[in-house]
Protein backbone atom coordinates (compact mmCIF):
# COMPACT_ATOMS: atom_id res chain seq x y z
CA UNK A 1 -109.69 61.40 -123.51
CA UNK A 2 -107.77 58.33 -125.34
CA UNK A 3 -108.14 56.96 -121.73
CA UNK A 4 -111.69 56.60 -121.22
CA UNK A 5 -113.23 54.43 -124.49
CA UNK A 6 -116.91 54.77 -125.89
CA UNK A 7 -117.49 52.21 -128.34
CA UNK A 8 -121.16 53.42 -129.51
CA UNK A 9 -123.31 51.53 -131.21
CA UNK A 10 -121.92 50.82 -134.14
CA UNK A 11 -122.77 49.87 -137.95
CA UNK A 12 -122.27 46.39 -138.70
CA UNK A 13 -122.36 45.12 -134.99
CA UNK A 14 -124.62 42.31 -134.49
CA UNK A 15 -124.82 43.42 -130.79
CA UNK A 16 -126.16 47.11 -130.53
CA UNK A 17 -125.10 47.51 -127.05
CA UNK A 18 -122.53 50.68 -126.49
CA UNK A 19 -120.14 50.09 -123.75
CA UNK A 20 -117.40 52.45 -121.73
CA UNK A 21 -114.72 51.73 -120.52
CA UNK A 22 -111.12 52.74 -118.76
CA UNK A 23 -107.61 52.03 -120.46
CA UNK A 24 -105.20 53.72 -117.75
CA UNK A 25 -102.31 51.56 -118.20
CA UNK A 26 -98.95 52.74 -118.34
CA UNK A 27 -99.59 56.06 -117.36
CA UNK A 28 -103.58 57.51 -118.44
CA UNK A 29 -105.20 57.34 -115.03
CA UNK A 30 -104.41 60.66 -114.51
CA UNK A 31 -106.61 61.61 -117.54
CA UNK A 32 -109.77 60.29 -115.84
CA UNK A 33 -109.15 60.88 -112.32
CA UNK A 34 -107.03 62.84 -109.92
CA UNK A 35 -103.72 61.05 -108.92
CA UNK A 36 -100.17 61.21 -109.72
CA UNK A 37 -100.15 58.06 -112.02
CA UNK A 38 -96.85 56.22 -110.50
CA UNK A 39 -96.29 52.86 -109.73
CA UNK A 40 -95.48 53.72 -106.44
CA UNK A 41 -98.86 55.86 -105.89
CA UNK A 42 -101.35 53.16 -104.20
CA UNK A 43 -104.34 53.85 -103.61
CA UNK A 44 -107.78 52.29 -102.05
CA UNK A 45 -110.40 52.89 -105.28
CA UNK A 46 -114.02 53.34 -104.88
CA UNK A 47 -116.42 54.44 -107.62
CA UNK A 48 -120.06 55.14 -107.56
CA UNK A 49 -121.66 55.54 -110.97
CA UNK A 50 -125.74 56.57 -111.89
CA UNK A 51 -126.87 54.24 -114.29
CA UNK A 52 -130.02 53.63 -116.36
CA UNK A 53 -131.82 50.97 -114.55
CA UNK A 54 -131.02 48.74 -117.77
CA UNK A 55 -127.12 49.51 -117.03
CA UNK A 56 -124.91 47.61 -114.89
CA UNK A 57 -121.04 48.85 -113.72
CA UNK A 58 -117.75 46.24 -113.04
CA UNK A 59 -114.88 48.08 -111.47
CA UNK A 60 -112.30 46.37 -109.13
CA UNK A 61 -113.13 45.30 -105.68
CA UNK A 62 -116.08 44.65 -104.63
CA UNK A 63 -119.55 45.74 -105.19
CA UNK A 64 -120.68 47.47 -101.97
CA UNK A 65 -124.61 48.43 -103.09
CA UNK A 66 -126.87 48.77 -106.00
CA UNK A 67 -129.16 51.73 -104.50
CA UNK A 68 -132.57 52.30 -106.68
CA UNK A 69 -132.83 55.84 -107.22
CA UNK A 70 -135.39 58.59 -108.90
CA UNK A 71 -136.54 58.29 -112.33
CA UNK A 72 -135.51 54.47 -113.59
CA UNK A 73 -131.89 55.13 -112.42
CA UNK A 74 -129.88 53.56 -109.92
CA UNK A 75 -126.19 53.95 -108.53
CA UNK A 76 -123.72 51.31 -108.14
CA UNK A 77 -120.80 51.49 -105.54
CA UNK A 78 -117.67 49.71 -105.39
CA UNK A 79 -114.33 49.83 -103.53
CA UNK A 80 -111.38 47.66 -103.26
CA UNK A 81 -109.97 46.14 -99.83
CA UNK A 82 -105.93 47.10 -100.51
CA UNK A 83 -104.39 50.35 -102.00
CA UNK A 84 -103.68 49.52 -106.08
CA UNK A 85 -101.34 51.49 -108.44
CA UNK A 86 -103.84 53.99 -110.06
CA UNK A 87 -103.07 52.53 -113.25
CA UNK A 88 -104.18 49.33 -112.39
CA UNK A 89 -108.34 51.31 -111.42
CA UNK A 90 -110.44 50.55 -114.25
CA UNK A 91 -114.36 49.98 -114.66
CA UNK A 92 -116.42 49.13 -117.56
CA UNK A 93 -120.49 50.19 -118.01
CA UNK A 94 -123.21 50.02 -119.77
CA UNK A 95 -126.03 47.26 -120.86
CA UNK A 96 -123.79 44.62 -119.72
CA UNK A 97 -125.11 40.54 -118.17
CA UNK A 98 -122.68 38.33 -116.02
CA UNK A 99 -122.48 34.92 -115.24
CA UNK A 100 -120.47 34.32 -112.03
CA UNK A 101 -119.61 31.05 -109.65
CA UNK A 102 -117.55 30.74 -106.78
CA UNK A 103 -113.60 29.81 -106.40
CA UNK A 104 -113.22 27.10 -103.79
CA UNK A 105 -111.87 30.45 -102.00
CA UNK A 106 -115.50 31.76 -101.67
CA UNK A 107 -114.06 34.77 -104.06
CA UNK A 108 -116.70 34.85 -107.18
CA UNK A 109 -115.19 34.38 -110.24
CA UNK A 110 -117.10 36.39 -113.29
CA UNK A 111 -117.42 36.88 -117.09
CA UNK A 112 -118.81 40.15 -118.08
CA UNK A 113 -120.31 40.95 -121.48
CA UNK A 114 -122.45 43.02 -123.75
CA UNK A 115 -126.13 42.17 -123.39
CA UNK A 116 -126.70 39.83 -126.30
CA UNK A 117 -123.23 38.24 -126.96
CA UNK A 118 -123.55 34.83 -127.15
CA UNK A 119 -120.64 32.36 -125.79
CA UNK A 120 -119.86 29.54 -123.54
CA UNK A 121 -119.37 31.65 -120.69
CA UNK A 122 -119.58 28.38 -118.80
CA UNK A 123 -116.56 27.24 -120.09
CA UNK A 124 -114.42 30.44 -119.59
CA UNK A 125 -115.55 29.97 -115.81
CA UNK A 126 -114.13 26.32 -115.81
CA UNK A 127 -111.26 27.30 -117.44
CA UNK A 128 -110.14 30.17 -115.69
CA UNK A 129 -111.25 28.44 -112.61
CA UNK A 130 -108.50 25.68 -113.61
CA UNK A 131 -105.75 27.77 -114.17
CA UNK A 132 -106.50 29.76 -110.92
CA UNK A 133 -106.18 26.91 -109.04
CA UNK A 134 -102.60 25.65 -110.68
CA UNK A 135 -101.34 29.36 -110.14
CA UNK A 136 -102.30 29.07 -106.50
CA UNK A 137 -100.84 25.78 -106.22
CA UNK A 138 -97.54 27.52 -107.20
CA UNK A 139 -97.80 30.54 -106.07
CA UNK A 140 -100.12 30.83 -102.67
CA UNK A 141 -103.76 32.50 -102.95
CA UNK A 142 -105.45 34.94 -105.34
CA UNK A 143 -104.63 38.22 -103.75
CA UNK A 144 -107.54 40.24 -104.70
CA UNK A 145 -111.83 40.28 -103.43
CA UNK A 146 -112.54 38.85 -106.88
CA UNK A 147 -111.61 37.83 -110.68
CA UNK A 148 -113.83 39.13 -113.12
CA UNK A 149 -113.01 38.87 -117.21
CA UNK A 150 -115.13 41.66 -119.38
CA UNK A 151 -115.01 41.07 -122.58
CA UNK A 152 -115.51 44.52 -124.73
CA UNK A 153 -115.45 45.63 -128.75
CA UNK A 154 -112.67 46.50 -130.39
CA UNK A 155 -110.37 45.39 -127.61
CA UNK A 156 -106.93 44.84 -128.98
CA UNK A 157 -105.62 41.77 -126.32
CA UNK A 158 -105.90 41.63 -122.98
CA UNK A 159 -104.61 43.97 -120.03
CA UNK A 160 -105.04 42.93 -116.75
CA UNK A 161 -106.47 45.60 -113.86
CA UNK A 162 -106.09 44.33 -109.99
CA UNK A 163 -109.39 41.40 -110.08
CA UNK A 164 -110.16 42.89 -113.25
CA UNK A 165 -109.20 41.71 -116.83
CA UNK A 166 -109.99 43.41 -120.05
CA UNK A 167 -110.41 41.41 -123.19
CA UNK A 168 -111.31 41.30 -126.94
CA UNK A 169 -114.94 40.08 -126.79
CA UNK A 170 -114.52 38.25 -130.36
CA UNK A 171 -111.15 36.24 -129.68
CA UNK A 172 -112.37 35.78 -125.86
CA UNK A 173 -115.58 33.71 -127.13
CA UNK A 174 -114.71 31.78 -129.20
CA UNK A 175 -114.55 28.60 -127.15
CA UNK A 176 -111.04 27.87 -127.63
CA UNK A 177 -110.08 27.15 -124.01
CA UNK A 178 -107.44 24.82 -124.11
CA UNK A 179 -107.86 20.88 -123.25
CA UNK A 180 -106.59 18.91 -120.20
């Protein structure tokens, strides 16, 4: 399905770290999940995934347990807080590392990534932190349980999932973050 994306391990990549992940928007969701992929068809999401131990899952909401199971696996739960568009659900997985702080909200703000990319994830936290707080200067609070960027191969831009934003891993790391 063009709406759930395996980038294997790939010939050439520096990283040799295969990721999936969900592209629903405008109207795939339907591909990977039962729903009748309208704007007006809200939702709450929850997704619980088996994973290698060495795997981790991002999805929107937020992460309700991380239960070991048999055999070096474990499962990973999540579930969002308000109904979302279904083509707004997405979740990434696979050998993937974080680095996370907290808004002044208490909400944790996140940067997700393929085990082995190398960045200043630092200063995409202090960035985005920045910008957060102008938006909800103008605009009143961050709406949703968290922010979280994941950064993936072959990405082409951005796309923006309720507390969850897809982007190009090589343009996202680059360190150009703007200046004050």
């Amino acid at each position: 399905s063009s709406s759930l994306k395996l980038v294997p391990a790939r010939k050439g990549d520096p990283i040799q770290v295969p990721v999936v992940y969900s592209s629903s928007e405008p109207r795939s969701a339907s591909d990977w999940m039962p729903c009748q992929d309208r704007p007006d068809d809200r939702a709450i999401f929850a997704m619980n995934l088996d994973l290698r131990q060495d795997e981790n899952l991002i999805s929107n909401g937020l992460r309700l347990s991380d239960q070991r199971l048999e055999q070096g696996r474990h499962r990973i739960s999540y579930r969002t807080e308000h109904a979302i568009p279904t083509y707004l659900m997405a979740f990434a997985a696979g050998r993937l590392d974080r680095v996370a702080t907290k808004l002044p909200s208490g909400k944790e703000l996140s940067v997700w990534f393929r085990r082995g990319l190398t960045a200043d994830f630092d200063g995409v936290l202090a960035e985005t932190a920045k910008q957060i707080a102008l938006f909800e200067k103008l605009v009143g609070d961050y709406p949703w349980e968290k922010y979280s960027i994941v950064l993936l191969p072959e990405f082409g831009g951005g796309m923006e999932n309720a507390s969850i934003t897809f982007n190009d891993e090589t343009r996202s790391s680059q360190g150009n973050f703007g200046s004050d």
